[in-house]
Protein backbone atom coordinates (compact mmCIF):
# COMPACT_ATOMS: atom_id res chain seq x y z
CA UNK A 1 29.33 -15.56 38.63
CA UNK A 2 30.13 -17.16 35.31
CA UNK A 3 26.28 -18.35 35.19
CA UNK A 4 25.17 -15.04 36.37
CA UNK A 5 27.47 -13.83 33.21
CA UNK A 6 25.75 -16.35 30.67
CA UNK A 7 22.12 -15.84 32.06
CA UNK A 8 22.75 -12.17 30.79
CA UNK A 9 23.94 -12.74 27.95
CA UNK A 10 20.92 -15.19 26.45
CA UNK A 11 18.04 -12.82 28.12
CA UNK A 12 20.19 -9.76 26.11
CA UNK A 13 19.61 -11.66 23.34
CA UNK A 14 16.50 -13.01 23.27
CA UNK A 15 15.54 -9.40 24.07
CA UNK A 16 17.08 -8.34 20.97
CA UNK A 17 15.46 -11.29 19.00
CA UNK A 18 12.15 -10.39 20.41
CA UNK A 19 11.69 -6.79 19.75
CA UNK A 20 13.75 -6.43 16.38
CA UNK A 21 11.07 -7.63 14.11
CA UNK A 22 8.75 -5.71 15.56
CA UNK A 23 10.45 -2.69 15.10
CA UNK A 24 10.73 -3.31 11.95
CA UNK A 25 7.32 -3.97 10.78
CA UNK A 26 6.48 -0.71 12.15
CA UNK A 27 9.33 0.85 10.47
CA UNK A 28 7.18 -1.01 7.25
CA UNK A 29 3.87 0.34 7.73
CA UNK A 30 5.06 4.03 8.03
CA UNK A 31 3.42 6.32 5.83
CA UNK A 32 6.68 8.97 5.47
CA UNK A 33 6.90 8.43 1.50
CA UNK A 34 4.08 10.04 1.24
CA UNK A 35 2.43 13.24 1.50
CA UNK A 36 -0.51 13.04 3.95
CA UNK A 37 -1.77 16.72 3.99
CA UNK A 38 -2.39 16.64 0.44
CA UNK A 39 -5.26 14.51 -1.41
CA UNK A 40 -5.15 13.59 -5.50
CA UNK A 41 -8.13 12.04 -7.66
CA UNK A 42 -7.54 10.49 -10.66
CA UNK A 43 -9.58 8.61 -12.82
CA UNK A 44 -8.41 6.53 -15.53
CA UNK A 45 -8.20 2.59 -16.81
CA UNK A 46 -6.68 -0.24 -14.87
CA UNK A 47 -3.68 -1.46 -16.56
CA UNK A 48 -2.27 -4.44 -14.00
CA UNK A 49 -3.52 -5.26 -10.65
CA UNK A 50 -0.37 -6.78 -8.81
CA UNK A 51 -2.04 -8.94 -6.06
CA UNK A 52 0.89 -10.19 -4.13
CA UNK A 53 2.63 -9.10 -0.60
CA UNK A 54 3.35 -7.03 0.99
CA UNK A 55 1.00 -4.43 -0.65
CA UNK A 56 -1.74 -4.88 -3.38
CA UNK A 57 0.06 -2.49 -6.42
CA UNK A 58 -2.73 -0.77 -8.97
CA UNK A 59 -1.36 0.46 -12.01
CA UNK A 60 -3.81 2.62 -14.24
CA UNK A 61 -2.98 5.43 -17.26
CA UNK A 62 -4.89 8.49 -17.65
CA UNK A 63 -4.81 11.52 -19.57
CA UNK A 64 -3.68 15.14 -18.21
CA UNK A 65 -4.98 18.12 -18.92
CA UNK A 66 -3.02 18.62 -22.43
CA UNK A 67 -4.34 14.86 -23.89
CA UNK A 68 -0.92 13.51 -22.82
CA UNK A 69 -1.27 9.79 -21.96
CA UNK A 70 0.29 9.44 -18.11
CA UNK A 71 0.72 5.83 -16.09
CA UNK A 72 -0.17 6.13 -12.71
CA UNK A 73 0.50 3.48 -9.66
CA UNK A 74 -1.17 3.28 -6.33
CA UNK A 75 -0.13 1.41 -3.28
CA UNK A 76 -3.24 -0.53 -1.07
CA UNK A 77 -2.83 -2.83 2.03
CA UNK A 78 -1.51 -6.55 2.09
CA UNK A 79 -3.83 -8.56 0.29
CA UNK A 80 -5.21 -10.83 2.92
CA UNK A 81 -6.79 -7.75 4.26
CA UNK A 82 -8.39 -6.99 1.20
CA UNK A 83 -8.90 -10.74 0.96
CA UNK A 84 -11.06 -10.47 3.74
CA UNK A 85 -12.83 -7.13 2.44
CA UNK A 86 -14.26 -9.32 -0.43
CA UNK A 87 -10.99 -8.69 -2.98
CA UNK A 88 -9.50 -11.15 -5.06
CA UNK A 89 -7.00 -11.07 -8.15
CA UNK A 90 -9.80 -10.35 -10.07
CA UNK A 91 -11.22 -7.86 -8.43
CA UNK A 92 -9.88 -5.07 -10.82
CA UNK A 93 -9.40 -6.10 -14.31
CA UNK A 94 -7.04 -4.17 -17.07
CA UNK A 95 -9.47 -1.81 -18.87
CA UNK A 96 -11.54 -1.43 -15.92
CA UNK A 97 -12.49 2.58 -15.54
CA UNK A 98 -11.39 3.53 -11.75
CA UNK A 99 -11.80 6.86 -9.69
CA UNK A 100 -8.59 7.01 -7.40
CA UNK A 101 -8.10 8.86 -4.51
CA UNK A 102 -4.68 9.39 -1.94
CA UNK A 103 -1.89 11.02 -1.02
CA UNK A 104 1.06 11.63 -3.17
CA UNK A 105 4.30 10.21 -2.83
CA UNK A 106 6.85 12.52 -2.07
CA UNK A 107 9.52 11.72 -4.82
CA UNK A 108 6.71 10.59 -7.41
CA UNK A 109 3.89 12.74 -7.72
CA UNK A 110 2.14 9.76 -9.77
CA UNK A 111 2.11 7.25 -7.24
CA UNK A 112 -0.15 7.49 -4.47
CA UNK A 113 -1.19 5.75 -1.22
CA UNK A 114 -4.79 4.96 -2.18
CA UNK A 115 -7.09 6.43 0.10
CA UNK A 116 -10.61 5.69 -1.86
CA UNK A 117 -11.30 3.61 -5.04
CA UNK A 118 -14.31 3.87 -7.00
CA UNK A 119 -14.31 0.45 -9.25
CA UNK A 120 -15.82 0.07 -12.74
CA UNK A 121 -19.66 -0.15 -11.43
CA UNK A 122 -19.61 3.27 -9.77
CA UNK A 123 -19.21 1.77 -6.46
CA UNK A 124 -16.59 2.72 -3.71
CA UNK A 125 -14.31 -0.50 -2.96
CA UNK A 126 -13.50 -1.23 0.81
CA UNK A 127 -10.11 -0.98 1.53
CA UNK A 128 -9.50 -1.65 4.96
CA UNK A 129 -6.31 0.23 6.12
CA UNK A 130 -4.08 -0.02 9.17
């Protein structure tokens, strides 16, 4: 019985082990933040591209409607998906002129999940999503 009693207790665990990181990657790769039934474009210069995991950051300023100078962010996959897409760190340079489109965050209208990117040469930039 006492076996029977241990046995248990490493397959509970391992169990846990197994399926906790999963879990959470999903929890990860959720898109709650951000407001999928609605769909922003911006256009305006790159500023940084931020090339590192878990998601490729691109951070561009634009002007509104009334001249005022805004800064804008936008959130992409991990890099070695865009890696394999034909990005690299260099891909997007600061001053570059960009066309962004995505959905809004929730909390901060000017951040967006990037849905479409138009890079400097008028051409639309594969992205590669989950």
């Amino acid at each position: 019985m006492k076996l029977f009693g241990r046995t248990l207790a490493i397959l509970a665990i391992s169990a846990a082990a197994l399926f906790t990181p999963s879990g959470l990657a999903l929890a990860h790769h959720g898109a709650a933040a951000f407001d999928t039934d609605k769909m922003v474009t911006v256009k305006g210069a790159v500023t940084e591209l931020v090339y590192m995991n878990p998601h490729v950051q691109v951070y561009w300023e634009t002007k509104n409607e009334q001249g005022v100078s805004e800064k804008w962010q936008g959130e992409l996959t991990a890099p070695n998906k865009l890696t394999r897409a034909g990005w690299n760190k260099n891909t997007l340079k600061p001053g570059d002129q960009i066309t962004v489109s995505g959905n809004p965050n929730k909390n901060n209208p000017h951040t967006l999940w990037i849905r479409k990117l138009v890079g400097p040469e008028g051409n639309s930039l594969p992205l590669f999503e989950d």
